[in-house]
C-alpha atoms as a PDB file:
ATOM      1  CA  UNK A   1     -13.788  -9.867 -55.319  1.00  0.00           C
ATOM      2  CA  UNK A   2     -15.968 -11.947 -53.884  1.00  0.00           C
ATOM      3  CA  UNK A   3     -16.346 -14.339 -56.601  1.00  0.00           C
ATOM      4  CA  UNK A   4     -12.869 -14.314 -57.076  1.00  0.00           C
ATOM      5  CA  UNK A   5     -11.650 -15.103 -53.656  1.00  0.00           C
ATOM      6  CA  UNK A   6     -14.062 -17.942 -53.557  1.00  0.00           C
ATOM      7  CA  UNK A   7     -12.399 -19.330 -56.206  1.00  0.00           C
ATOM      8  CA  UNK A   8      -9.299 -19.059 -54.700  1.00  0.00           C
ATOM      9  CA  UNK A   9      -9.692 -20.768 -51.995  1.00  0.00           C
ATOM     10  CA  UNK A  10     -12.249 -24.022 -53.735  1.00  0.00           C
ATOM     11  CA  UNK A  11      -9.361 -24.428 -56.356  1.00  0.00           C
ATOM     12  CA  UNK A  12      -6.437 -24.398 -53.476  1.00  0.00           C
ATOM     13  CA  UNK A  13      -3.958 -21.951 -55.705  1.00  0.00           C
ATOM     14  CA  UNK A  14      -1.570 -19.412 -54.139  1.00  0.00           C
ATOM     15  CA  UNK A  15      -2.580 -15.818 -53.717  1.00  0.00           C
ATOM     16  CA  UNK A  16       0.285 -14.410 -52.756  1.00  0.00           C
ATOM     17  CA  UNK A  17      -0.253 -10.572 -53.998  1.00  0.00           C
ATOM     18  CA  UNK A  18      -3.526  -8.104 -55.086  1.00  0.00           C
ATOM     19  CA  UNK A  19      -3.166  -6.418 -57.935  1.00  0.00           C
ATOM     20  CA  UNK A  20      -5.985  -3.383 -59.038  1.00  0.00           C
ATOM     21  CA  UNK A  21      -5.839  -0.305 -61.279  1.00  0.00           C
ATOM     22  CA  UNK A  22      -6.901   3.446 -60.199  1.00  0.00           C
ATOM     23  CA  UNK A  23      -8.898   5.702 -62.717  1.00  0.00           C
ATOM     24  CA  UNK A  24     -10.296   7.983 -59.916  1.00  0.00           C
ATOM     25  CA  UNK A  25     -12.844  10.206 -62.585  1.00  0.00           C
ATOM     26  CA  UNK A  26     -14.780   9.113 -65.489  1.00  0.00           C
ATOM     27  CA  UNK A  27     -16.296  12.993 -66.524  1.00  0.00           C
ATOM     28  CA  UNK A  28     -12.557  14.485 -68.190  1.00  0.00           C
ATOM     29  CA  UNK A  29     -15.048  17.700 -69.084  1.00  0.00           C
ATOM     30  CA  UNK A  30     -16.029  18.591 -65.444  1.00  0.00           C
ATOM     31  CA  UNK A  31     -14.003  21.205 -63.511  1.00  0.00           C
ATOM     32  CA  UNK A  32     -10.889  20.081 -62.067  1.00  0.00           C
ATOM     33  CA  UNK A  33     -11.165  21.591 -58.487  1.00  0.00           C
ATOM     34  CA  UNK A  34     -13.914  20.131 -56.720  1.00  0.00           C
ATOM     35  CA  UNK A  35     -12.458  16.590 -58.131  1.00  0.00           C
ATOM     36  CA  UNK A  36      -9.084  16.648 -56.883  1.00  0.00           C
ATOM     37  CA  UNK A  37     -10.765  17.260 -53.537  1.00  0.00           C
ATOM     38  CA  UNK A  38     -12.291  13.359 -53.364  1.00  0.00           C
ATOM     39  CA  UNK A  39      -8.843  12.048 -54.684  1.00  0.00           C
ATOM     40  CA  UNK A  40      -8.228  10.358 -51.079  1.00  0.00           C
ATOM     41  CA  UNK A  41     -11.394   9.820 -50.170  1.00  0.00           C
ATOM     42  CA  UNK A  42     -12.631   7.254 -53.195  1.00  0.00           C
ATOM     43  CA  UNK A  43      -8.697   5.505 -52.931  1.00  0.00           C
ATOM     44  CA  UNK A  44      -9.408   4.883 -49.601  1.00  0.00           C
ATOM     45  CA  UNK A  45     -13.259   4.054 -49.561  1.00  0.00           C
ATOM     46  CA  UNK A  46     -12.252   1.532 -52.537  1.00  0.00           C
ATOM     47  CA  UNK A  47      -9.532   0.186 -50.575  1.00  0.00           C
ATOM     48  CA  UNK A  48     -11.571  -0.335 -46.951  1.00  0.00           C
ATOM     49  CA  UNK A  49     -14.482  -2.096 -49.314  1.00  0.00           C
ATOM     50  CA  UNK A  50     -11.788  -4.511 -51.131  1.00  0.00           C
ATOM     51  CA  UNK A  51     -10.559  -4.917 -47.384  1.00  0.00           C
ATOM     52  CA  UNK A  52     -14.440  -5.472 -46.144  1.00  0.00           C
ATOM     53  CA  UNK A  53     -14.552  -8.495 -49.280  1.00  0.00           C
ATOM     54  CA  UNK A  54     -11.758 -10.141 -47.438  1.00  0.00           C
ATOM     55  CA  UNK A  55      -8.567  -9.466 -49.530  1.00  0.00           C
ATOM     56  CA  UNK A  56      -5.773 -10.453 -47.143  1.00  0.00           C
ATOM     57  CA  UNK A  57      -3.802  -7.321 -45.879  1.00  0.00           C
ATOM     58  CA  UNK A  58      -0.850  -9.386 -45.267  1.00  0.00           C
ATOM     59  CA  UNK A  59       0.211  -9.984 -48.997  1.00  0.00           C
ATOM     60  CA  UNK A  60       1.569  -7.343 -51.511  1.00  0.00           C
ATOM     61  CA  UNK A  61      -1.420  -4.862 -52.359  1.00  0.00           C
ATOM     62  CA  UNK A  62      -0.419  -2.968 -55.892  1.00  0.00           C
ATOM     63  CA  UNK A  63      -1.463  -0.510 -58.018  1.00  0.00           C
ATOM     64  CA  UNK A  64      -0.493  -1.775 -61.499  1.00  0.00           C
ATOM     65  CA  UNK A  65      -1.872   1.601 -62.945  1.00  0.00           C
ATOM     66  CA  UNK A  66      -3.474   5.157 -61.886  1.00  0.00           C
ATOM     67  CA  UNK A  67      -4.382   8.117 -63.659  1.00  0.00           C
ATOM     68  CA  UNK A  68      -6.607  11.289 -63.154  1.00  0.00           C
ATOM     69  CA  UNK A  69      -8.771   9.200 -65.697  1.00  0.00           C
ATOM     70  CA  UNK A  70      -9.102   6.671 -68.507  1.00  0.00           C
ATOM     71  CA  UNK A  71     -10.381   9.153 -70.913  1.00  0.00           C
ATOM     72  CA  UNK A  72      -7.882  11.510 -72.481  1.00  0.00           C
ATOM     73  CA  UNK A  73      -8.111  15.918 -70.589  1.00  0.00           C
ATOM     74  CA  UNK A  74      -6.435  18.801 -70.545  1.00  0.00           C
ATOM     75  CA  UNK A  75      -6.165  17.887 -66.556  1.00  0.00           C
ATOM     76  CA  UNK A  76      -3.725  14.782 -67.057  1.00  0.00           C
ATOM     77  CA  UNK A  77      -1.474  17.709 -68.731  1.00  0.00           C
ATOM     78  CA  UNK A  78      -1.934  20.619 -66.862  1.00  0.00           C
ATOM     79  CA  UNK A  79      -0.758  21.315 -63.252  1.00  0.00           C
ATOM     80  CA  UNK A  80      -4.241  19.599 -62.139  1.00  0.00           C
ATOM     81  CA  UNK A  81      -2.926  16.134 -62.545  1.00  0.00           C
ATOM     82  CA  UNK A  82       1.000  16.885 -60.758  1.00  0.00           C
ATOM     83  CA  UNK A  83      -1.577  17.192 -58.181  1.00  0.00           C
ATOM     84  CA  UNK A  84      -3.507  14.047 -58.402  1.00  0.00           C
ATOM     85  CA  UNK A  85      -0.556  11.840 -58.929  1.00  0.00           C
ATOM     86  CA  UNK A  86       0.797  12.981 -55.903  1.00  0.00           C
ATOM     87  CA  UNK A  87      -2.182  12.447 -53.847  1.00  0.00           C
ATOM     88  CA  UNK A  88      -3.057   9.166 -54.740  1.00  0.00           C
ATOM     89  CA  UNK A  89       0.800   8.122 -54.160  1.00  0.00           C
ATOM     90  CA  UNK A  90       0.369   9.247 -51.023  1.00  0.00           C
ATOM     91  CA  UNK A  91      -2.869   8.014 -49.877  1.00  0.00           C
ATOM     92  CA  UNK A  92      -1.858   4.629 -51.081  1.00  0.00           C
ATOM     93  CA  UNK A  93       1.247   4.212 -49.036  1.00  0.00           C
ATOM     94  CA  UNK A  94       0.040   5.354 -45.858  1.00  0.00           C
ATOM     95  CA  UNK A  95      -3.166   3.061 -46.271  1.00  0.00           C
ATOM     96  CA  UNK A  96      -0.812   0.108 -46.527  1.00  0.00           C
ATOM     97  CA  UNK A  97      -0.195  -0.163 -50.225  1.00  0.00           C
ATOM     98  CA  UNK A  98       2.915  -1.245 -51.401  1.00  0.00           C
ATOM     99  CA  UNK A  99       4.236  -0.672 -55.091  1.00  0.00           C
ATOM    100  CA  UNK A 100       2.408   2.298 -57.169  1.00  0.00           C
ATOM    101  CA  UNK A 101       3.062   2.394 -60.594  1.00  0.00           C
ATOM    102  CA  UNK A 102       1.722   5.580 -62.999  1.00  0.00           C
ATOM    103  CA  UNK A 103       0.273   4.714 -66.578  1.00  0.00           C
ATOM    104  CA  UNK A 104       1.714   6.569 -69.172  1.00  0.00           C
ATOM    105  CA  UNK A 105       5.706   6.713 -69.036  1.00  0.00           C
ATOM    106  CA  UNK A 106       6.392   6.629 -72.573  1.00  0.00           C
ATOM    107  CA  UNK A 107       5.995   9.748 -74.833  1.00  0.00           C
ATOM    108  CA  UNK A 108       2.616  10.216 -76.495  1.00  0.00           C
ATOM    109  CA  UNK A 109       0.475  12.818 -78.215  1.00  0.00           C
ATOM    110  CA  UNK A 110      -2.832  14.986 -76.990  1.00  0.00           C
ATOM    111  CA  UNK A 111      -5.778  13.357 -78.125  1.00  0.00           C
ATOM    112  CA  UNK A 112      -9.234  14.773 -77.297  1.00  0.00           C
ATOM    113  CA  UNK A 113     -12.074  11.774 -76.817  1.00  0.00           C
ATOM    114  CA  UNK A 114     -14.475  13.371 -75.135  1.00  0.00           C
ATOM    115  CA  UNK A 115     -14.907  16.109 -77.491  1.00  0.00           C
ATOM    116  CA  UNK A 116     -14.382  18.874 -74.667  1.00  0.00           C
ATOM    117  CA  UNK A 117     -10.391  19.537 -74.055  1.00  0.00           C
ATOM    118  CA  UNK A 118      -7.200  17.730 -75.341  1.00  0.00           C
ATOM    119  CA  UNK A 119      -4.444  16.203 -72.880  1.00  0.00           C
ATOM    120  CA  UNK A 120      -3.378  12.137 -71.933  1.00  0.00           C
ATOM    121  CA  UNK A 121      -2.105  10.132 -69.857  1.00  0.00           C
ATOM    122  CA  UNK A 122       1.255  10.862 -70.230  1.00  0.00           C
ATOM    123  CA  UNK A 123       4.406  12.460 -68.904  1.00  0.00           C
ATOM    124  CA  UNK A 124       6.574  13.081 -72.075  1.00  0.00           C
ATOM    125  CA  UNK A 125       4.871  15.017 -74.899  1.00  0.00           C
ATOM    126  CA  UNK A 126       5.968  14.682 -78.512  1.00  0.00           C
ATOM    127  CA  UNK A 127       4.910  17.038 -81.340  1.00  0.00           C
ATOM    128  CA  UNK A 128       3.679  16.072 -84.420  1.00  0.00           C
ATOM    129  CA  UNK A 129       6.618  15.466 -87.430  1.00  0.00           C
ATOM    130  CA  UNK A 130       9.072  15.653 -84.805  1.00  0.00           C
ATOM    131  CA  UNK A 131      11.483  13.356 -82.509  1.00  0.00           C
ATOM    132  CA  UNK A 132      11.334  16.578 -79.898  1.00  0.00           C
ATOM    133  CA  UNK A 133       9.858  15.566 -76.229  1.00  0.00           C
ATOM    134  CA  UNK A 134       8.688  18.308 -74.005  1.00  0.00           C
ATOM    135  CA  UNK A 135       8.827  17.000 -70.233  1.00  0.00           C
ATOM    136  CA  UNK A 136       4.811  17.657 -68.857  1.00  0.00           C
ATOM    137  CA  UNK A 137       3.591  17.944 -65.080  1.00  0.00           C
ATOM    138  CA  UNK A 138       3.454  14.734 -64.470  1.00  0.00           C
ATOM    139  CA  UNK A 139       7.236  14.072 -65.396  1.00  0.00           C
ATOM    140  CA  UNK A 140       7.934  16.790 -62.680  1.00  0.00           C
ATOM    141  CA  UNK A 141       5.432  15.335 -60.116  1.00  0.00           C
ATOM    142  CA  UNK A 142       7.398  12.118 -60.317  1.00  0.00           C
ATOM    143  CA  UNK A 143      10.836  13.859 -60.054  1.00  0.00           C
ATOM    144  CA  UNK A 144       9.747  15.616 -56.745  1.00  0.00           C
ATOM    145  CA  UNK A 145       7.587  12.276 -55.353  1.00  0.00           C
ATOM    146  CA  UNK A 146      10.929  10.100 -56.022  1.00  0.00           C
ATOM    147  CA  UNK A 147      13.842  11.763 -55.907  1.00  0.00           C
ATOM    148  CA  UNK A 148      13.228  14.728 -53.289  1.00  0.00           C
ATOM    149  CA  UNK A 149      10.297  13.306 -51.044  1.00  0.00           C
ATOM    150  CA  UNK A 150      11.762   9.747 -50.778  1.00  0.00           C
ATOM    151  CA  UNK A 151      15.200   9.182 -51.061  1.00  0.00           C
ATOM    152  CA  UNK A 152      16.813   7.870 -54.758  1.00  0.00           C
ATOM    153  CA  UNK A 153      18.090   4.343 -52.711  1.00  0.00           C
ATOM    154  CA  UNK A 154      17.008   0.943 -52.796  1.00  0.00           C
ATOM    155  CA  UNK A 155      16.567   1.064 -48.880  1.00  0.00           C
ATOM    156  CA  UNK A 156      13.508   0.866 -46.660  1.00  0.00           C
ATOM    157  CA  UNK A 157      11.282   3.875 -46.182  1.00  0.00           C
ATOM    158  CA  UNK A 158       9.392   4.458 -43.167  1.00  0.00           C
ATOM    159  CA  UNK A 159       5.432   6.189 -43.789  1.00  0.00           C
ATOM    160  CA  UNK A 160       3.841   7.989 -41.274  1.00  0.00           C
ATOM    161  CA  UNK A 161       0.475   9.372 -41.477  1.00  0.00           C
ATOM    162  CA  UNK A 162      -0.079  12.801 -40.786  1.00  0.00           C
ATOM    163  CA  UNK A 163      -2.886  14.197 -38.119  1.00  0.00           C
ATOM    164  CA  UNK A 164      -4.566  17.804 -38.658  1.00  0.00           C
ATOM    165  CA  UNK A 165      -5.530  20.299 -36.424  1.00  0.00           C
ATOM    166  CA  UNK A 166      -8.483  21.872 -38.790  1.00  0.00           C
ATOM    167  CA  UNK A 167     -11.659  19.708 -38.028  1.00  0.00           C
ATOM    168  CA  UNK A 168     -12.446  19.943 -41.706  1.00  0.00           C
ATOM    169  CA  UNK A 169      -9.483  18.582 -43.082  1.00  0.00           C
ATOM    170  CA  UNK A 170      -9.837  15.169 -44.381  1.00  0.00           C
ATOM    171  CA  UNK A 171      -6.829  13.011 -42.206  1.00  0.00           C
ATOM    172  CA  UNK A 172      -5.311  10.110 -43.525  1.00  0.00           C
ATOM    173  CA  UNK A 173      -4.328   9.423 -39.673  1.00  0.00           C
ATOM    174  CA  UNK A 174      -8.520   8.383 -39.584  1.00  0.00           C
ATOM    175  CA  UNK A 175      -8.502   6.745 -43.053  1.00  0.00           C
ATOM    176  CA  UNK A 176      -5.309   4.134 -42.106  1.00  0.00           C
ATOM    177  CA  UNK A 177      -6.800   3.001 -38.629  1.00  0.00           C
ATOM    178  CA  UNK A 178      -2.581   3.641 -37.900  1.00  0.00           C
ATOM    179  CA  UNK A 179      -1.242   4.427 -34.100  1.00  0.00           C
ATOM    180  CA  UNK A 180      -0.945   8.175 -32.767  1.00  0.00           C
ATOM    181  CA  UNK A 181       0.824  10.118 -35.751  1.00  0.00           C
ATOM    182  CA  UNK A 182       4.304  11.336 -35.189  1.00  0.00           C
ATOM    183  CA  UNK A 183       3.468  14.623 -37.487  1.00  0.00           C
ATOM    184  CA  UNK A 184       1.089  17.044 -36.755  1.00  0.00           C
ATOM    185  CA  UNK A 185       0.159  19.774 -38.880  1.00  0.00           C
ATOM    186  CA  UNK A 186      -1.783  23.034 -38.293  1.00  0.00           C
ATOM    187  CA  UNK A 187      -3.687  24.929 -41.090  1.00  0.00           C
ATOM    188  CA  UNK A 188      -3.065  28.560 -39.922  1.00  0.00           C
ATOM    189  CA  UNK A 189      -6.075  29.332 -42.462  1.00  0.00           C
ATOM    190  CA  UNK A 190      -9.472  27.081 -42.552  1.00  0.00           C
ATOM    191  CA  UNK A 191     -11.018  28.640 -45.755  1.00  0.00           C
ATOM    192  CA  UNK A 192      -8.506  26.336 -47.596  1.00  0.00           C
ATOM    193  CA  UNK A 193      -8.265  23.394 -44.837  1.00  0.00           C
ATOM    194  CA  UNK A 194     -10.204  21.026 -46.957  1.00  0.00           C
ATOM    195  CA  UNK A 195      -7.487  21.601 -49.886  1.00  0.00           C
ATOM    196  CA  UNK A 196      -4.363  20.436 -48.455  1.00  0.00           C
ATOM    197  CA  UNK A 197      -3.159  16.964 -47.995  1.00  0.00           C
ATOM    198  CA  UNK A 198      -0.359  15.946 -46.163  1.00  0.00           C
ATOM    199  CA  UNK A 199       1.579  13.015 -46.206  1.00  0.00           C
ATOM    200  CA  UNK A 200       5.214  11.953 -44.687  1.00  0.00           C
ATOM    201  CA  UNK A 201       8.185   9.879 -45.026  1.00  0.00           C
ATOM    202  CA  UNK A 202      11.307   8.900 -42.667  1.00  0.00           C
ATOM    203  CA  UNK A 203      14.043   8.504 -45.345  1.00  0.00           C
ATOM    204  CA  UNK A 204      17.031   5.827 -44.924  1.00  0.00           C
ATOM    205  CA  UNK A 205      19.302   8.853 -44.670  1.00  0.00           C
ATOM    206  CA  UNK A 206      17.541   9.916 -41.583  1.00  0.00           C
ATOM    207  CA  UNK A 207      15.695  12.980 -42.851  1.00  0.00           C
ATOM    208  CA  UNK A 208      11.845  13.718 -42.258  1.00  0.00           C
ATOM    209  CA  UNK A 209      10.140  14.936 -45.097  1.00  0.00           C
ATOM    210  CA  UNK A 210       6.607  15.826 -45.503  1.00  0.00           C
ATOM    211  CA  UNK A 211       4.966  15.954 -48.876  1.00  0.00           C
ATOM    212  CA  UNK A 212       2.188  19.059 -48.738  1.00  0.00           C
ATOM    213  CA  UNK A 213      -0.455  19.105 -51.818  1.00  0.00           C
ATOM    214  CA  UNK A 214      -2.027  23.006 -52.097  1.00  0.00           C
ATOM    215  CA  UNK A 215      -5.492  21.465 -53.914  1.00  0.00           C
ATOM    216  CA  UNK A 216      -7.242  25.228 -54.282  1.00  0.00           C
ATOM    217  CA  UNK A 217      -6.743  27.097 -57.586  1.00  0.00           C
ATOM    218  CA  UNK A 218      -6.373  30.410 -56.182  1.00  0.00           C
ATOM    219  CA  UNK A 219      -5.708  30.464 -52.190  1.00  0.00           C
ATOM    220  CA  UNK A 220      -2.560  30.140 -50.441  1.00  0.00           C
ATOM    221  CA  UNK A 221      -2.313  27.888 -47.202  1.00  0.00           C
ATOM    222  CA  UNK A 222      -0.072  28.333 -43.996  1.00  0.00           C
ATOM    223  CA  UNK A 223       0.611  25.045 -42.282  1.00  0.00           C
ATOM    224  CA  UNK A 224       3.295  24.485 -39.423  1.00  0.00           C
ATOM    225  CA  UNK A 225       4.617  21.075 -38.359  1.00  0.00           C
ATOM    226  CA  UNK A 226       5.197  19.497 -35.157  1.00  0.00           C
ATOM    227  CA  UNK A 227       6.568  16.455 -34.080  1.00  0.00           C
ATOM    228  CA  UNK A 228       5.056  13.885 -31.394  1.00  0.00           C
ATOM    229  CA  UNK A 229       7.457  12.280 -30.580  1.00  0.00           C
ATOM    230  CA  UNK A 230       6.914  11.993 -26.865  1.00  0.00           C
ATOM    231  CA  UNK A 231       3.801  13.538 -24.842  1.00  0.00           C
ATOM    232  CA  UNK A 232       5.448  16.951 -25.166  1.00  0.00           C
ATOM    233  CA  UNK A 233       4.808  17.743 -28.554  1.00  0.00           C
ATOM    234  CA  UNK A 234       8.028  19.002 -30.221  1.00  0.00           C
ATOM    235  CA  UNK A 235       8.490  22.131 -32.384  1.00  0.00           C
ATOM    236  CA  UNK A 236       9.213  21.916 -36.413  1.00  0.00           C
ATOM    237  CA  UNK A 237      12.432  21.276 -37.998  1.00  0.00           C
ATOM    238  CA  UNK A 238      15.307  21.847 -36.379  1.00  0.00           C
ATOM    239  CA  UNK A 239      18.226  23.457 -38.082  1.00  0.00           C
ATOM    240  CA  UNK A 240      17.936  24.130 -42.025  1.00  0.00           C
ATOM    241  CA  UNK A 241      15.137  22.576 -43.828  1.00  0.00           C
ATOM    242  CA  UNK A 242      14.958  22.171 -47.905  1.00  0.00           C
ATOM    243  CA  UNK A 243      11.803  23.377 -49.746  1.00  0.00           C
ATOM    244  CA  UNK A 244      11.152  22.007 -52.567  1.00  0.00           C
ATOM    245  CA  UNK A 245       8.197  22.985 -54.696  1.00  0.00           C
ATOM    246  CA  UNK A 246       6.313  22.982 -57.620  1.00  0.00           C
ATOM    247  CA  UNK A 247       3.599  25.397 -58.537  1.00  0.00           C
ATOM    248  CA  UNK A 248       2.334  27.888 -61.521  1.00  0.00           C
ATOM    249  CA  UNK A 249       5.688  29.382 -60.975  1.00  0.00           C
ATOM    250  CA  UNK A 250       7.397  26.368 -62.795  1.00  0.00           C
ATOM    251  CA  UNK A 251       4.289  24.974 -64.953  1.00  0.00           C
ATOM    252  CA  UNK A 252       1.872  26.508 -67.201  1.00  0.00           C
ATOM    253  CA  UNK A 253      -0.587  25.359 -69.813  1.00  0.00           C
ATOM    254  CA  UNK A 254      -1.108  26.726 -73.162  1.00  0.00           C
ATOM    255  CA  UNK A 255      -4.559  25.204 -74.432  1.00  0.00           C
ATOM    256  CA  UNK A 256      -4.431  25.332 -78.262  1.00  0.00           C
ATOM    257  CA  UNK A 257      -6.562  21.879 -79.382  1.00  0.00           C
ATOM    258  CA  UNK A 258      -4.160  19.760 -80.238  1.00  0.00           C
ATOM    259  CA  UNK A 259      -1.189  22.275 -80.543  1.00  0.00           C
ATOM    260  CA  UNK A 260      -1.331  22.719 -76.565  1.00  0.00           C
ATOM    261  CA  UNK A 261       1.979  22.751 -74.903  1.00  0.00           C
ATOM    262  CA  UNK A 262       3.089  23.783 -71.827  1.00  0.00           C
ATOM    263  CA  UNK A 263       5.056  27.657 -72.019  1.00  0.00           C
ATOM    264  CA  UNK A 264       6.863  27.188 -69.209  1.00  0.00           C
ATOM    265  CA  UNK A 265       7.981  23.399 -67.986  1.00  0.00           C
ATOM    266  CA  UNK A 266      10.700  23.978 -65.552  1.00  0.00           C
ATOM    267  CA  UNK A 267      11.460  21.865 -62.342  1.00  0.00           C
ATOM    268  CA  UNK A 268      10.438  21.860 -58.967  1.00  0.00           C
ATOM    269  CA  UNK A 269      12.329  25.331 -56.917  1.00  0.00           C
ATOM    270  CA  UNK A 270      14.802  24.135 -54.249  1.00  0.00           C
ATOM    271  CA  UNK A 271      15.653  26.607 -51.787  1.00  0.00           C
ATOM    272  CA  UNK A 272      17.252  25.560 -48.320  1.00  0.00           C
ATOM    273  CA  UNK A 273      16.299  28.317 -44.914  1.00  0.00           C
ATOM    274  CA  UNK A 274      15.965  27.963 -41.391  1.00  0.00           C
ATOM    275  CA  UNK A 275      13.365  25.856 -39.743  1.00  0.00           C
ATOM    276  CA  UNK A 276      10.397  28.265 -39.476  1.00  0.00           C
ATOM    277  CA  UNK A 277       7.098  28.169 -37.494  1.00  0.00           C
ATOM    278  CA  UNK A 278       4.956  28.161 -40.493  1.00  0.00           C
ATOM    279  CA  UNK A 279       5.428  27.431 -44.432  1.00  0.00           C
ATOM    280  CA  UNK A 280       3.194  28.738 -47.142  1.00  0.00           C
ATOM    281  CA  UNK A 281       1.488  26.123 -49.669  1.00  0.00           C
ATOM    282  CA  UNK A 282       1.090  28.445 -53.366  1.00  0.00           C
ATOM    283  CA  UNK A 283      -2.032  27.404 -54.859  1.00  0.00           C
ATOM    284  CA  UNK A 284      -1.936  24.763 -56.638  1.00  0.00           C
ATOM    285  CA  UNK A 285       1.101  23.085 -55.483  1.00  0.00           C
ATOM    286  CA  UNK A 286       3.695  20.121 -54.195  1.00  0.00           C
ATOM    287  CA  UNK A 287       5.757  20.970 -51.381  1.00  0.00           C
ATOM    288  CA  UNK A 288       8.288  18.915 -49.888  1.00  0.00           C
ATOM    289  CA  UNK A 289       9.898  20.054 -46.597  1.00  0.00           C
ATOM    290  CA  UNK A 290      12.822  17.512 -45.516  1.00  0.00           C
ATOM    291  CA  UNK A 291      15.175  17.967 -42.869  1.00  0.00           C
ATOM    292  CA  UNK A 292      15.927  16.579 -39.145  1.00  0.00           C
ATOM    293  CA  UNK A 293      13.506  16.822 -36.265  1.00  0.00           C
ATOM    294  CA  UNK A 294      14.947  18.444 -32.628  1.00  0.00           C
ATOM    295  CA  UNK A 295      16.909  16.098 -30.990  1.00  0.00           C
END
């Protein structure tokens, strides 16, 4: 970048936006856990380095593509990367970022180049000798992330980050350099602290939501959410609050080489209850709780 800005600015042309592309891990074959752990973590350590080479903050920065990686897994297809694409959505708008955009809309088929499991980049799956499309994690990720988190409108969205009680808990709030965070959230169990990321949203229609990723395979986490508004910090949600989630209970895998398919592909759960002093994060989950602060 370096280079390239020098250029820039000897030849006198505009540079009026930033453009990169996300690929956040080259081994497809390791395991999927301890990865999605450093999903926010190398976004934003590549983003403060672009920053440190003296790309402008005031222009457009976007993400032209991002995937779980450029080689083909069984990650990009299973649950694992509903997960990632989530997270790296997130950690890109609160750090500053402007326009996201996923690689792999159109339908495709599993492929398996690193000789160790079969998946893509890709959230429509077709089979072979047929027109049929099955709808994969990532199709489901995006549903939630656009149409339940934010708000289906062409109307300005307001991010927040998010600070965390637990001291090992990875906060964006320290990552964006933003002002005191208007959402707090407080892991009621540490073991899986370092798991969940949090991430929210003031929608045009008024409504807070909060976007919570469950990174563990096999622990549950208990968060509650309060607003600081003021120096009295206020409780949760006031009122009824929608949950909206995705987890094993709506996805699941079938690995069979290049026959793999998911046996169960249904949408995110949408319930609606009373504002509550904790909510529980499933393993390996999205949650998105949306409704109206007090007062």
């Amino acid at each position: 970048m370096n280079r390239v800005l020098k250029y820039i600015r000897s030849a006198g042309v505009p540079f009026d936006f930033f453009s990169f592309e996300f690929y956040a891990f080259d081994n497809i074959c390791a395991d999927a856990a301890p990865q999605l752990l450093q999903t926010p973590k190398r976004l934003s350590e590549m983003m403060a380095s672009l920053r440190a080479d003296g790309v402008p903050t005031a222009i457009p920065w976007l993400m032209t593509e991002y995937g779980y990686s450029v080689f083909a897994g069984r990650h990009e297809v299973d649950i694992q990367g509903a997960l990632f694409n989530a997270d790296t959505v997130g950690t890109f708008l609160t750090l500053g970022g402007s326009k996201p955009y996923l690689y792999g809309y159109e339908p495709n088929y599993l492929e398996d180049e690193l000789k160790c499991s079969w998946g893509n980049l890709m959230m429509l799956q077709l089979k072979p000798n047929s027109d049929e499309v099955t709808c994969l994690s990532g199709y489901h990720a995006a549903q939630l992330i656009t149409k339940e988190w934010m708000q289906p409108t062409n109307e300005t969205h307001d991010i927040f980050p998010v600070s965390v009680s637990s001291a090992t808990l990875t906060s964006i709030l320290s990552l964006a350099r933003r002002p005191k965070s208007p959402v707090r959230v407080d892991l009621k169990n540490p073991t899986t602290s370092s798991a969940v990321s949090c991430y929210a949203v003031r929608r045009p229609d008024k409504q807070w939501a909060l976007l919570a990723i469950n990174k563990h395979p096999n622990r549950t986490a208990r968060l509650s959410v309060q607003f600081n508004f003021s120096a009295q910090p206020q409780p949760s949600f006031s009122g009824s609050v929608d949950v909206i989630r995705f987890s094993r209970d709506q996805y699941v895998w079938h690995d069979d080489g290049p026959n793999g398919h998911p046996i169960r592909s249904l949408p995110p759960a949408h319930l609606t209850q009373e504002a509550s002093s904790f909510y529980d994060l499933p393993p390996y989950s999205l949650t998105v709780l949306r409704g109206k602060p007090p007062n």
